[in-house]
N, C-alpha and C. Protein backbone atom coordinates (compact mmCIF):
# COMPACT_ATOMS: atom_id res chain seq x y z
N UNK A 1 -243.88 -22.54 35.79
CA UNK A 1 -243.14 -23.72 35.39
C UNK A 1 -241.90 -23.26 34.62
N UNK A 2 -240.43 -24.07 35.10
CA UNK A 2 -239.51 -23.32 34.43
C UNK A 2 -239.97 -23.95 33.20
N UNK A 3 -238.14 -23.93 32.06
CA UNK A 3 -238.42 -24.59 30.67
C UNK A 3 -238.33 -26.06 30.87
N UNK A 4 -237.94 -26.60 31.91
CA UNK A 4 -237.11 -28.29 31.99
C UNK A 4 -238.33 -29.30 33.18
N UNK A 5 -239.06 -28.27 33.61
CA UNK A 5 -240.09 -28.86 34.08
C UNK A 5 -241.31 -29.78 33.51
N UNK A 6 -241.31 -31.13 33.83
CA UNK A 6 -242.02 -32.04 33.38
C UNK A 6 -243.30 -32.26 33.51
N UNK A 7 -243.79 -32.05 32.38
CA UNK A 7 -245.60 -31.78 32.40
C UNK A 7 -246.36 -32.96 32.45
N UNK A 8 -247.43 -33.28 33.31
CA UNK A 8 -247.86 -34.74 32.90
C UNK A 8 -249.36 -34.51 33.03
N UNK A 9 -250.56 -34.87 32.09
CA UNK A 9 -251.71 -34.59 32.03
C UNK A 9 -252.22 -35.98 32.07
N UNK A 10 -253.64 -36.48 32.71
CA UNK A 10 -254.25 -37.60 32.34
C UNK A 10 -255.52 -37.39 32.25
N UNK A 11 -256.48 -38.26 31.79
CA UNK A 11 -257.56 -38.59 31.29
C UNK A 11 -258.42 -39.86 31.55
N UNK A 12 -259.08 -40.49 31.90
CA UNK A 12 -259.44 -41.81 31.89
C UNK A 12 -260.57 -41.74 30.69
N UNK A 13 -260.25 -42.93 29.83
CA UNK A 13 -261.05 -43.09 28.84
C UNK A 13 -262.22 -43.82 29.21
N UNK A 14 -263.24 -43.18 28.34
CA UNK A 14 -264.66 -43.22 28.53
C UNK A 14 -264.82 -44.64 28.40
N UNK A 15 -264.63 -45.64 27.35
CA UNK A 15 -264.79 -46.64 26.94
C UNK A 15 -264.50 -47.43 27.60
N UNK A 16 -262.79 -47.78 28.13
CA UNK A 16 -262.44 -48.62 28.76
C UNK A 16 -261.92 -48.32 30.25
N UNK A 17 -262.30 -47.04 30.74
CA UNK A 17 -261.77 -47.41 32.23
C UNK A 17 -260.93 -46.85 32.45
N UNK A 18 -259.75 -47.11 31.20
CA UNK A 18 -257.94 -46.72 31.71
C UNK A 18 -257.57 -45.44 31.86
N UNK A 19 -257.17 -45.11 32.05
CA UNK A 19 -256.39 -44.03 32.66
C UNK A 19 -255.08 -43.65 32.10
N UNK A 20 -255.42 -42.49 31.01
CA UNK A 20 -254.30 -42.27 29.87
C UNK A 20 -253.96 -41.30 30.35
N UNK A 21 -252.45 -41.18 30.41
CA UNK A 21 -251.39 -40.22 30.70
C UNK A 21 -250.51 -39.68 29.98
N UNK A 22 -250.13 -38.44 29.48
CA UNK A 22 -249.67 -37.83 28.89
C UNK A 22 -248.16 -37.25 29.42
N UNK A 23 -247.53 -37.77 29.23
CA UNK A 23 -246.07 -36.76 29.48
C UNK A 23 -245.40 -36.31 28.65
N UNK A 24 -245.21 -34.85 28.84
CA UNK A 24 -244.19 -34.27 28.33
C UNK A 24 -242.97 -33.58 28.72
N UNK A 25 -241.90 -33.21 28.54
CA UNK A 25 -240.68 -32.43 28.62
C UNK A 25 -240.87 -31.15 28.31
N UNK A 26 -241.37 -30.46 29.58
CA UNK A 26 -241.97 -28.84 28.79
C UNK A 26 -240.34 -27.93 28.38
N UNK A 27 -240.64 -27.48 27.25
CA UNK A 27 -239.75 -26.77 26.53
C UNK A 27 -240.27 -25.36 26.15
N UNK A 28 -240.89 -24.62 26.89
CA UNK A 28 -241.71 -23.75 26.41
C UNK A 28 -242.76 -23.87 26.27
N UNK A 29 -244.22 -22.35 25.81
CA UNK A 29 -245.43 -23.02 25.25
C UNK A 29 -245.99 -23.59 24.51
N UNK A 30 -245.39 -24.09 23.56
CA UNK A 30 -245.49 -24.42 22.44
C UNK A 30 -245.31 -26.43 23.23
N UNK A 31 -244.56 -26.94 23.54
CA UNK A 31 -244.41 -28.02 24.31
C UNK A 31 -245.99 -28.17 25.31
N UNK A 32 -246.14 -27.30 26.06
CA UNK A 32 -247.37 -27.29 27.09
C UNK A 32 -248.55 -27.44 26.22
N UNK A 33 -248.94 -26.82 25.04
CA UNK A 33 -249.59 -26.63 24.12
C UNK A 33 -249.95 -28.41 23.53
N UNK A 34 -248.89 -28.91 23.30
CA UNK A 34 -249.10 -30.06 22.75
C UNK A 34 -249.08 -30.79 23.44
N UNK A 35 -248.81 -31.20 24.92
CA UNK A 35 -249.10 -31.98 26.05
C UNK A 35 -251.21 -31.52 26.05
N UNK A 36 -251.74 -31.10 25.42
CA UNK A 36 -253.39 -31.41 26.20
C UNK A 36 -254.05 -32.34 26.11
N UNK A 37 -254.95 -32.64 26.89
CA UNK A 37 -255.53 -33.77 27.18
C UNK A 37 -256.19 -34.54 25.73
N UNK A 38 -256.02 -35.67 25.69
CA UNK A 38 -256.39 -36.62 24.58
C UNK A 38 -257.86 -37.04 24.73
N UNK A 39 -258.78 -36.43 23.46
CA UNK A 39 -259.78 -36.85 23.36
C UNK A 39 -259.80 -38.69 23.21
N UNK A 40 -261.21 -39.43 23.48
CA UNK A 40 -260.85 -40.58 23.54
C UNK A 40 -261.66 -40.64 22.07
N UNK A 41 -261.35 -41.89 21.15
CA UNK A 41 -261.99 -42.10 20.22
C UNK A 41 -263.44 -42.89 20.03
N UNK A 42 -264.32 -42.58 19.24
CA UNK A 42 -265.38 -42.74 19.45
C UNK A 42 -265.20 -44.04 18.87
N UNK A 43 -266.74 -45.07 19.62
CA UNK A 43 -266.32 -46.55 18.90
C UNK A 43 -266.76 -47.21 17.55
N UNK A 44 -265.69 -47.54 17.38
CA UNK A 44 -266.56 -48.45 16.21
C UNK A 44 -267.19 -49.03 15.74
N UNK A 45 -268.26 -48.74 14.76
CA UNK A 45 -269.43 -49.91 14.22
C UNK A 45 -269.25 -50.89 14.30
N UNK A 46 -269.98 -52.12 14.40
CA UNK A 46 -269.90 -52.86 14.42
C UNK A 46 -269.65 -53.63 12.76
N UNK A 47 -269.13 -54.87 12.85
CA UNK A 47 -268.92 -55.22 11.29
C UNK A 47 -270.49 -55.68 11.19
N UNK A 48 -270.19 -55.59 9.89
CA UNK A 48 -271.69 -56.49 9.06
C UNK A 48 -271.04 -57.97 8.83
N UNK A 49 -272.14 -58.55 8.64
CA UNK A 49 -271.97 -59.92 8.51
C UNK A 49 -271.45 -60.41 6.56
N UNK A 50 -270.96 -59.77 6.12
CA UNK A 50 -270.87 -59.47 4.69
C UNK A 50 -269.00 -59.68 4.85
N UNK A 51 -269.19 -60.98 4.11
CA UNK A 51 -267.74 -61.52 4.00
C UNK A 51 -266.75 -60.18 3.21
N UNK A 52 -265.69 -59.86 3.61
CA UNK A 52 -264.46 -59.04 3.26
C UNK A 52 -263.69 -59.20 1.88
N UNK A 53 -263.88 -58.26 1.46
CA UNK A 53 -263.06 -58.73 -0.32
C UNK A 53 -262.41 -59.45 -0.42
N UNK A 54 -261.50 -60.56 -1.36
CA UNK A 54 -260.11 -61.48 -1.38
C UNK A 54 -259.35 -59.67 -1.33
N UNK A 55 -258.08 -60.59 -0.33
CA UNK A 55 -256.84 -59.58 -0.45
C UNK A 55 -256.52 -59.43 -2.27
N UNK A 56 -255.61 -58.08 -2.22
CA UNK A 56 -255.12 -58.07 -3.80
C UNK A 56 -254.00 -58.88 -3.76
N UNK A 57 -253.69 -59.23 -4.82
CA UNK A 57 -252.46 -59.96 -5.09
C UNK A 57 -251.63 -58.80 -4.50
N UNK A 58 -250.22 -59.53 -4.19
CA UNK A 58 -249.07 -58.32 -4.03
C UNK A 58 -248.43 -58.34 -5.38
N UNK A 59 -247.98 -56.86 -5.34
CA UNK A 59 -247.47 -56.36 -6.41
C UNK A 59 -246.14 -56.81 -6.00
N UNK A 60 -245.44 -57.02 -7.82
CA UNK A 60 -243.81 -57.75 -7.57
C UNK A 60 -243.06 -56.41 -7.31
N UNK A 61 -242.17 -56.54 -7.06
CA UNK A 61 -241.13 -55.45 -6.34
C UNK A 61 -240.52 -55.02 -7.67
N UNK A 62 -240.15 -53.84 -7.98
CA UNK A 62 -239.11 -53.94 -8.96
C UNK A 62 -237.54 -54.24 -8.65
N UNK A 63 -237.12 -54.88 -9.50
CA UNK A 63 -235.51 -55.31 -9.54
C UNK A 63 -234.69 -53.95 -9.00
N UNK A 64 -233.96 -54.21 -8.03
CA UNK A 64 -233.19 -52.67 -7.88
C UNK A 64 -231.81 -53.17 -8.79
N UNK A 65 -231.23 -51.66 -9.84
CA UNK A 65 -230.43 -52.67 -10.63
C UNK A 65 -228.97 -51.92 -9.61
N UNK A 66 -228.11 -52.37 -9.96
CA UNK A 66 -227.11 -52.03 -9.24
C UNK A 66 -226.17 -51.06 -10.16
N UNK A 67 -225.42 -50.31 -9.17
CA UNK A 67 -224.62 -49.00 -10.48
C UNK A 67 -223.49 -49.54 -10.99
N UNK A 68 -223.26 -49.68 -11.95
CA UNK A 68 -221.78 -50.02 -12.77
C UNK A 68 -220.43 -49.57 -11.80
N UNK A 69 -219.92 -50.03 -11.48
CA UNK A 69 -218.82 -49.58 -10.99
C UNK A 69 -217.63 -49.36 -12.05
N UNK A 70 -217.13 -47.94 -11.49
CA UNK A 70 -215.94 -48.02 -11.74
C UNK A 70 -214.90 -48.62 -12.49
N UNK A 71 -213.75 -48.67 -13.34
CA UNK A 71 -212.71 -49.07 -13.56
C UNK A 71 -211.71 -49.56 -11.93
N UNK A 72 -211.84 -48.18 -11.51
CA UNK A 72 -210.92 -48.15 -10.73
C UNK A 72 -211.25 -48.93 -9.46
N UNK A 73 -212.60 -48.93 -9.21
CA UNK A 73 -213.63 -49.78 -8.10
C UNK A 73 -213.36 -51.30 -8.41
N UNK A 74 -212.69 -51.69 -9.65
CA UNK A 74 -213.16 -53.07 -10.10
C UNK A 74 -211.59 -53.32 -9.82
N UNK A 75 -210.85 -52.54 -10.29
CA UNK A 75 -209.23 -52.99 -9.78
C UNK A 75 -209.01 -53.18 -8.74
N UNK A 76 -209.63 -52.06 -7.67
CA UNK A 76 -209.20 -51.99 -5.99
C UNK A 76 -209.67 -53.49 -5.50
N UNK A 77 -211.29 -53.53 -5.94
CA UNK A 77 -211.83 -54.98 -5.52
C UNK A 77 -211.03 -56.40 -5.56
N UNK A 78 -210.47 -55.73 -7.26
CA UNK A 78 -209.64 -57.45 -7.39
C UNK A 78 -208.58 -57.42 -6.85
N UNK A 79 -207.86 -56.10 -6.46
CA UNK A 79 -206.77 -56.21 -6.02
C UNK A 79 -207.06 -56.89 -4.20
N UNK A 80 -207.65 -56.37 -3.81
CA UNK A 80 -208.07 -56.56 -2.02
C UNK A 80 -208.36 -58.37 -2.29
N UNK A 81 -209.29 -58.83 -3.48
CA UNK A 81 -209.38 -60.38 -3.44
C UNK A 81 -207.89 -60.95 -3.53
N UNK A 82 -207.33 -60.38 -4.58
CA UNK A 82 -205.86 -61.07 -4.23
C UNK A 82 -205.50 -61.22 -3.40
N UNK A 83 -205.35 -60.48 -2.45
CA UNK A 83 -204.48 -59.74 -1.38
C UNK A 83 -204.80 -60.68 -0.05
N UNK A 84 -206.03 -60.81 0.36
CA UNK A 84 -206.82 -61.72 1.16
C UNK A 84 -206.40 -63.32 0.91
N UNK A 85 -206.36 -63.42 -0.57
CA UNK A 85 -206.59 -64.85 -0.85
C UNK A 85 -204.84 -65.37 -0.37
N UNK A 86 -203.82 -64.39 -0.82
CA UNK A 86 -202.63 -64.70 -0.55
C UNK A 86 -201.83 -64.60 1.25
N UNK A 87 -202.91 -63.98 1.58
CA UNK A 87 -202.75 -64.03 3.31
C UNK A 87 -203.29 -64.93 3.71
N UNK A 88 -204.47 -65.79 2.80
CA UNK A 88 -205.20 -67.02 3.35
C UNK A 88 -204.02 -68.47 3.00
N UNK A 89 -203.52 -68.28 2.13
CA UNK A 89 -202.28 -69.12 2.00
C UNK A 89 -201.19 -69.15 2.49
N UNK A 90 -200.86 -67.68 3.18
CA UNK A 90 -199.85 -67.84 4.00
C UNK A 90 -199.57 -68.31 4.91
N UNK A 91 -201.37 -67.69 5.69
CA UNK A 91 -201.28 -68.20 6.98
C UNK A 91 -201.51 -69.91 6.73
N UNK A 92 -201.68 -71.43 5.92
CA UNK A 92 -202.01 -72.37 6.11
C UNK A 92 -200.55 -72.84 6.46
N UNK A 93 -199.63 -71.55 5.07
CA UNK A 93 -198.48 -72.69 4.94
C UNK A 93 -197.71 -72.24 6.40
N UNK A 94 -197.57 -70.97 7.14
CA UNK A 94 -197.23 -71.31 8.74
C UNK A 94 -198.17 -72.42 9.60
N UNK A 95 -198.86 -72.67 9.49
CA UNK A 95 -199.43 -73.50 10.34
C UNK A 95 -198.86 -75.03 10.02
N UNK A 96 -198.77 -75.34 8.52
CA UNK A 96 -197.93 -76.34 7.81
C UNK A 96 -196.88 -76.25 8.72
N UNK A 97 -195.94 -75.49 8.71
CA UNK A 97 -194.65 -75.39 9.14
C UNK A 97 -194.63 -75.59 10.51
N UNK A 98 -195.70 -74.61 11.71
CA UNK A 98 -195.20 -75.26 12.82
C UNK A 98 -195.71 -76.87 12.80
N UNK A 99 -196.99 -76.88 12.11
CA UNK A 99 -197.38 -78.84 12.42
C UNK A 99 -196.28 -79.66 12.20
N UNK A 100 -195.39 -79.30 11.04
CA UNK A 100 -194.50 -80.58 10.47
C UNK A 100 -193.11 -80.02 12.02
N UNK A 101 -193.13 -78.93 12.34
CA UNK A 101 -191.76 -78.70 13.20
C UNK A 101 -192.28 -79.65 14.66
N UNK A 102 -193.30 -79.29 14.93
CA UNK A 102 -194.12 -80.00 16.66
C UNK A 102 -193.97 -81.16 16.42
N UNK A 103 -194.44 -81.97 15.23
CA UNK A 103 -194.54 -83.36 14.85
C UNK A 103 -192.91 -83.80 14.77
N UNK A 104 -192.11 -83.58 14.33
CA UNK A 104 -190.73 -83.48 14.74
C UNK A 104 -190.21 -84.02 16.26
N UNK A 105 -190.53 -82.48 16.77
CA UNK A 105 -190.22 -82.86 18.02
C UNK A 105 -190.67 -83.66 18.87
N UNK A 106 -192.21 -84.23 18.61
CA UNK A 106 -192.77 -85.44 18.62
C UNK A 106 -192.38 -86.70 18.49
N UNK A 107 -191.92 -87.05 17.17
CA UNK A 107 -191.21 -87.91 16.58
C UNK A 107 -189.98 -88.51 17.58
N UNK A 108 -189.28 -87.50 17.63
CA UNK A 108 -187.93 -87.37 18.45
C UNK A 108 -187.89 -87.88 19.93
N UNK A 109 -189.32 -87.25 20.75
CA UNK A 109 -189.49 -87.25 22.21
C UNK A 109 -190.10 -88.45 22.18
N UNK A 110 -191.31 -88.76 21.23
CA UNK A 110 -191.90 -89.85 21.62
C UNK A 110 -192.31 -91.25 20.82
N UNK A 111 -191.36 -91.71 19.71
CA UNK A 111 -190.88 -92.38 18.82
C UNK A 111 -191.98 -94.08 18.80
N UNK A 112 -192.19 -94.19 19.94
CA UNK A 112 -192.88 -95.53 19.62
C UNK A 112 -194.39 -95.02 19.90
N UNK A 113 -195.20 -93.99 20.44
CA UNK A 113 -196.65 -93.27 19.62
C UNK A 113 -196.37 -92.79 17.98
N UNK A 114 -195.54 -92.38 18.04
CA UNK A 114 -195.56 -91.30 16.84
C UNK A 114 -195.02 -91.79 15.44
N UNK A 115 -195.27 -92.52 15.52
CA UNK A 115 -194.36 -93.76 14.20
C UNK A 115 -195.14 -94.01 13.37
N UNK A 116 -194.80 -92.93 11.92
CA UNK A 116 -195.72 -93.01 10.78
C UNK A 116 -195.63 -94.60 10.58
N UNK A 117 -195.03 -94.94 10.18
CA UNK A 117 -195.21 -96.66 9.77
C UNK A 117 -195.77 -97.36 10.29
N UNK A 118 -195.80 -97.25 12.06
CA UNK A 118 -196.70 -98.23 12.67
C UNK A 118 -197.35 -96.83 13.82
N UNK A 119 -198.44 -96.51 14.14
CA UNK A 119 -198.83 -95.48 14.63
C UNK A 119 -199.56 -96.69 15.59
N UNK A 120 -199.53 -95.73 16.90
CA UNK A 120 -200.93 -96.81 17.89
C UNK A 120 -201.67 -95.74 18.49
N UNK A 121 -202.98 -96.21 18.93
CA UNK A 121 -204.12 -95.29 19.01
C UNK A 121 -203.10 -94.48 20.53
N UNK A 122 -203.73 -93.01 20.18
CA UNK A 122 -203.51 -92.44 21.73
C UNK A 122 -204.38 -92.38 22.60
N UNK A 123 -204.16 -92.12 23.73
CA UNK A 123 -204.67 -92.06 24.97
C UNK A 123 -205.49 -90.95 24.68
N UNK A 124 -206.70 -90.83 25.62
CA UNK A 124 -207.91 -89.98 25.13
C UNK A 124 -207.64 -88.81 26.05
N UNK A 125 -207.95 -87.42 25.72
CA UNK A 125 -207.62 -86.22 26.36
C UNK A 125 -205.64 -86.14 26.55
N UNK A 126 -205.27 -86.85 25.53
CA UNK A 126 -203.53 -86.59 25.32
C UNK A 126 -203.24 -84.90 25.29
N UNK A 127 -204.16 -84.09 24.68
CA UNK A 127 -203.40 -82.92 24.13
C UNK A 127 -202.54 -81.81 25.30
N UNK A 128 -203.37 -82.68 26.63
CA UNK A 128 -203.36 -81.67 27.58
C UNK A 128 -201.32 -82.05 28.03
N UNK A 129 -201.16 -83.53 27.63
CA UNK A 129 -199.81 -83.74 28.45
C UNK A 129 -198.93 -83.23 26.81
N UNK A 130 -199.79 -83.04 25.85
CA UNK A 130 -198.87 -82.89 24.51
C UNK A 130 -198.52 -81.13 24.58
N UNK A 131 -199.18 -80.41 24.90
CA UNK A 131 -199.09 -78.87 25.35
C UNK A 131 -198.28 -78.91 26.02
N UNK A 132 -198.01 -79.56 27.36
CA UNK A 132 -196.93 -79.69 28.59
C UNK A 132 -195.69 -79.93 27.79
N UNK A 133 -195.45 -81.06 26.92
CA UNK A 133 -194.57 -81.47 26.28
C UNK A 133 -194.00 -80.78 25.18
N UNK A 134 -194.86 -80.01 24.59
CA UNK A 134 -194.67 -78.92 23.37
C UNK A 134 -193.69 -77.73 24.31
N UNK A 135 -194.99 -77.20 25.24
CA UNK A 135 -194.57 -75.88 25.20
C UNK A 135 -195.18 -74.73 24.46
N UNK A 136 -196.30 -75.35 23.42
CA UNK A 136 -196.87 -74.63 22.55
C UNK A 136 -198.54 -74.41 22.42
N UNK A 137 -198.81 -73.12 22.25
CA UNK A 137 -200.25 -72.98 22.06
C UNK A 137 -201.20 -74.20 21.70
N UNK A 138 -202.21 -73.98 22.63
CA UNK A 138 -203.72 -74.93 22.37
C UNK A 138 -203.90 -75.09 20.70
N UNK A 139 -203.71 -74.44 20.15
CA UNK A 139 -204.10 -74.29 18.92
C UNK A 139 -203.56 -74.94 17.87
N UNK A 140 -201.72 -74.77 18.56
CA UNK A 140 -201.25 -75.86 17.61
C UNK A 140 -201.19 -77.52 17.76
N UNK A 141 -201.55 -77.69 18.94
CA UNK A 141 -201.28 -78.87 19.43
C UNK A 141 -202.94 -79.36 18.93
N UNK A 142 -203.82 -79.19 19.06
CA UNK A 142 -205.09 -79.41 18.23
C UNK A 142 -205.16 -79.61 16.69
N UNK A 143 -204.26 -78.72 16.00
CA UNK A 143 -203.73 -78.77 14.38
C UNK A 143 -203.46 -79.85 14.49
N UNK A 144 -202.36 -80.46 15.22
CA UNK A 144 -201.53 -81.30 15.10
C UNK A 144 -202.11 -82.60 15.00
N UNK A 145 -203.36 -82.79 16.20
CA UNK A 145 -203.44 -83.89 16.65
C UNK A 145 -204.79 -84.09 15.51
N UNK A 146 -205.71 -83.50 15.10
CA UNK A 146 -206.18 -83.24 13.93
C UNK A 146 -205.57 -83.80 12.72
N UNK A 147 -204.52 -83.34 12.57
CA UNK A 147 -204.02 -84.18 11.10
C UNK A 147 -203.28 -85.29 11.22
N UNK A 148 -202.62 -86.22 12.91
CA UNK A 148 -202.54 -87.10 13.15
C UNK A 148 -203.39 -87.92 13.07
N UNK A 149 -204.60 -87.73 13.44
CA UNK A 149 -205.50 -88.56 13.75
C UNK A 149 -206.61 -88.85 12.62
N UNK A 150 -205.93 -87.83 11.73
CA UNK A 150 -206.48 -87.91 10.22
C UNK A 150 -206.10 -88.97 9.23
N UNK A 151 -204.28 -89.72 9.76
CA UNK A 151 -203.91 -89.94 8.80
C UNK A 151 -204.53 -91.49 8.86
N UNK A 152 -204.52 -92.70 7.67
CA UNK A 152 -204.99 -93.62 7.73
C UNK A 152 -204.60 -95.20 8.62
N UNK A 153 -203.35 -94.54 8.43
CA UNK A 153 -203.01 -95.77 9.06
C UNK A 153 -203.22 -95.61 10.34
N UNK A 154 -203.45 -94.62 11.07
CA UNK A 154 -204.06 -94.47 12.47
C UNK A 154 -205.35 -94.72 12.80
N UNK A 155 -206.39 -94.24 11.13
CA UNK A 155 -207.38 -94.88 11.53
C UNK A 155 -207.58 -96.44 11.68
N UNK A 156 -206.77 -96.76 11.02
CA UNK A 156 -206.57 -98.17 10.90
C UNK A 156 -206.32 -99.02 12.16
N UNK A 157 -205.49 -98.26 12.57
CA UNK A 157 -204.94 -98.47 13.91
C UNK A 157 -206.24 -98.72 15.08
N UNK A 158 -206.82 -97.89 14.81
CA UNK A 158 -207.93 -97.95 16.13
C UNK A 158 -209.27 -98.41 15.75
N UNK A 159 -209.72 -99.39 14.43
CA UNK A 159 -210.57 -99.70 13.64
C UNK A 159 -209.91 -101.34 14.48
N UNK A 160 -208.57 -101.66 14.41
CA UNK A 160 -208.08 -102.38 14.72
C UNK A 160 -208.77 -103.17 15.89
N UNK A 161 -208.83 -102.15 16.85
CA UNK A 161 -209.19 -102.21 18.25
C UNK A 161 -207.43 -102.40 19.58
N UNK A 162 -207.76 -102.83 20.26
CA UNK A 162 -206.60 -102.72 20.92
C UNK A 162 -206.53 -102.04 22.16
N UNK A 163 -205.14 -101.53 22.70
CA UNK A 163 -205.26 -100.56 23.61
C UNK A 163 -204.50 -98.83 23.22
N UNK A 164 -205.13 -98.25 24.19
CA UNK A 164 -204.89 -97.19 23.85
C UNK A 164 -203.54 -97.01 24.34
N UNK A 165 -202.63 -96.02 23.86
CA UNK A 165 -201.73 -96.01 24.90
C UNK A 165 -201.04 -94.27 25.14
N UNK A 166 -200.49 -94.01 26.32
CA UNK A 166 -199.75 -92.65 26.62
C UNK A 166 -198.70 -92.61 26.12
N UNK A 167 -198.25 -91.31 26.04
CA UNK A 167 -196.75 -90.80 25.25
C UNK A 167 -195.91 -91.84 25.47
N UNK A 168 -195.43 -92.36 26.71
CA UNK A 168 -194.59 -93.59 26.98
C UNK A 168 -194.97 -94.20 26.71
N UNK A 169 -195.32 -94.84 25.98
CA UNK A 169 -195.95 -95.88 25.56
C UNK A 169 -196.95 -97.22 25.85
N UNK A 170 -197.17 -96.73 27.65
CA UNK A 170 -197.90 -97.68 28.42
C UNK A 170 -199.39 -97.41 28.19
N UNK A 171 -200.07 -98.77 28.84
CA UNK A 171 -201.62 -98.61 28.26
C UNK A 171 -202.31 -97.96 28.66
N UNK A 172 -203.76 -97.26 27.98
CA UNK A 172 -203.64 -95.73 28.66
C UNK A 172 -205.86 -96.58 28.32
N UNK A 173 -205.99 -97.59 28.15
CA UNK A 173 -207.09 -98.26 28.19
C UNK A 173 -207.75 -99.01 27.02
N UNK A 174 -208.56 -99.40 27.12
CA UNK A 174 -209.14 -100.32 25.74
C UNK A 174 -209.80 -98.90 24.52
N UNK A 175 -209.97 -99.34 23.64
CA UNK A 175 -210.45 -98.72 22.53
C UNK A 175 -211.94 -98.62 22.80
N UNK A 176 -212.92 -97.65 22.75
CA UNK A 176 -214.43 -97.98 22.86
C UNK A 176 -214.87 -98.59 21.73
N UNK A 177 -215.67 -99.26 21.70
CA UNK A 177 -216.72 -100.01 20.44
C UNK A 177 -217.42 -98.52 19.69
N UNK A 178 -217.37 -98.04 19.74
CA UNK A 178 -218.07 -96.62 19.12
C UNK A 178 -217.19 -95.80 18.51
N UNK A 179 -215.70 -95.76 18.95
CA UNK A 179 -214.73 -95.35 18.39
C UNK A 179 -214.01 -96.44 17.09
N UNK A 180 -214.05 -98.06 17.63
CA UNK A 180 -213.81 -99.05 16.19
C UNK A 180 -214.53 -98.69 15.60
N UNK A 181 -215.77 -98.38 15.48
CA UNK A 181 -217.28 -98.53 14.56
C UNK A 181 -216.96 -97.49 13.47
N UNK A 182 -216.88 -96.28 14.17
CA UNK A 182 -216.65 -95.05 13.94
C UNK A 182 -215.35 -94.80 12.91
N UNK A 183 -214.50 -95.47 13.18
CA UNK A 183 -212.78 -95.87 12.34
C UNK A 183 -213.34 -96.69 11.22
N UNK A 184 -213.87 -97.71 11.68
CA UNK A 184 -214.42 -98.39 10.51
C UNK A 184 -214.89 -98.04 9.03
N UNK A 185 -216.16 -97.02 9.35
CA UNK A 185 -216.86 -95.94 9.30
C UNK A 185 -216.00 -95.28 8.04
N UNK A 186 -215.08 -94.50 8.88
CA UNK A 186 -214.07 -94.07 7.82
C UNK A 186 -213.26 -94.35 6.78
N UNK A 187 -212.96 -95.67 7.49
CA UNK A 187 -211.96 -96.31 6.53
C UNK A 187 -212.71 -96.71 5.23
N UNK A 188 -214.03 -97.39 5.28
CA UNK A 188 -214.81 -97.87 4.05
C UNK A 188 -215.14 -96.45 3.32
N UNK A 189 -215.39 -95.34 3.63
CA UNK A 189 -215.78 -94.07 3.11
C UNK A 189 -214.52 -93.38 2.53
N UNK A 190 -212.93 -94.16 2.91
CA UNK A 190 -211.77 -93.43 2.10
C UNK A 190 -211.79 -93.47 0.83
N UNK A 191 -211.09 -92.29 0.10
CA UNK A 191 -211.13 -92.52 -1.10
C UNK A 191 -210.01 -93.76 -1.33
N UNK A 192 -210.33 -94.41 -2.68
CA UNK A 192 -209.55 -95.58 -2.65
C UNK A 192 -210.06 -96.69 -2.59
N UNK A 193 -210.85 -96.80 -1.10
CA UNK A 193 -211.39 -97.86 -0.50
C UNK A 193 -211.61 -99.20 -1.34
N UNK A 194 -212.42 -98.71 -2.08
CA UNK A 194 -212.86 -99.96 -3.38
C UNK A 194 -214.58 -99.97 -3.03
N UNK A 195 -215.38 -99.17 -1.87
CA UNK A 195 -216.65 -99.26 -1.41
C UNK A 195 -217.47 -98.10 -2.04
């Protein structure tokens, strides 16, 4: 047998029948050596009818304490929290900036939807003709329509009931009863409300 030749020994155990197999990866004698056949184990007594001690309580764990860090460990840390926290603000206030720039061009293109003063519900699955109309990532056009549809007087708008309508302003269908309910919903839960 070379050294890479695969050794395989079996046995069928006395007890149950099966048929235990041994493989090894011969690596020498020392490998062949420890591939031999597996005695089977002899069986076990049977229990006595003599109920089993209560388990012990478990023992409590000890506290692992943690190592003091550093001076310099405690600066790097606070410095990296800064650092994070001021990239977490950056990135809101770009997202601020393109929402208020899209909403703009919104404003501009489509003046009788988009009319903070009098807002009317939109047409359902809009974002897809508002992307067309943008020009701009899924992502912002979702921001957008998110904090449109956030603001109150829109909820108001569709608490209202009414019709829905498309960018042009034609009717784009009735309001569902689950969507008034739902506006409703909100509006009594605003802060302010008086509820």
């Amino acid at each position: 047998m070379t050294v890479f030749e695969r050794t395989t020994m079996s046995q069928t155990d006395a007890l149950t029948g099966r048929r235990l197999t041994i493989s090894n990866l011969g690596r020498g004698p020392r490998a062949r050596q420890a591939a031999a056949p597996v005695t089977p184990k002899p069986a076990t007594p049977a229990r006595s009818a003599t109920p089993a001690p209560p388990p012990k309580p478990a023992k409590a764990k000890a506290v692992q304490q943690k190592q003091p860090k550093s001076p310099e460990q405690v600066a790097k840390a606070a410095a990296n929290i800064e650092r994070d926290r001021q990239q977490h603000y950056e990135a809101i206030g770009r997202r601020a900036a393109a929402r208020d720039a899209n909403f703009a061009e919104l404003r501009a293109r489509f003046s009788l939807v988009f009319d903070p003063d009098r807002p009317l519900p939109l047409a359902l699955r809009v974002h897809h003709k508002l992307r067309a109309a943008l020009g701009v990532p899924r992502s912002q056009v979702i921001d957008l329509l998110e904090w449109w549809t956030a603001q109150p007087g829109y909820i108001a708008a569709i608490a209202a009931g009414g019709m829905r309508r498309n960018l042009d302003g034609s009717e784009a269908g009735e309001i569902g009863d689950e969507h008034r309910a739902h506006a409703e919903k909100q509006l009594k839960q605003a802060p302010g409300s008086g509820v």
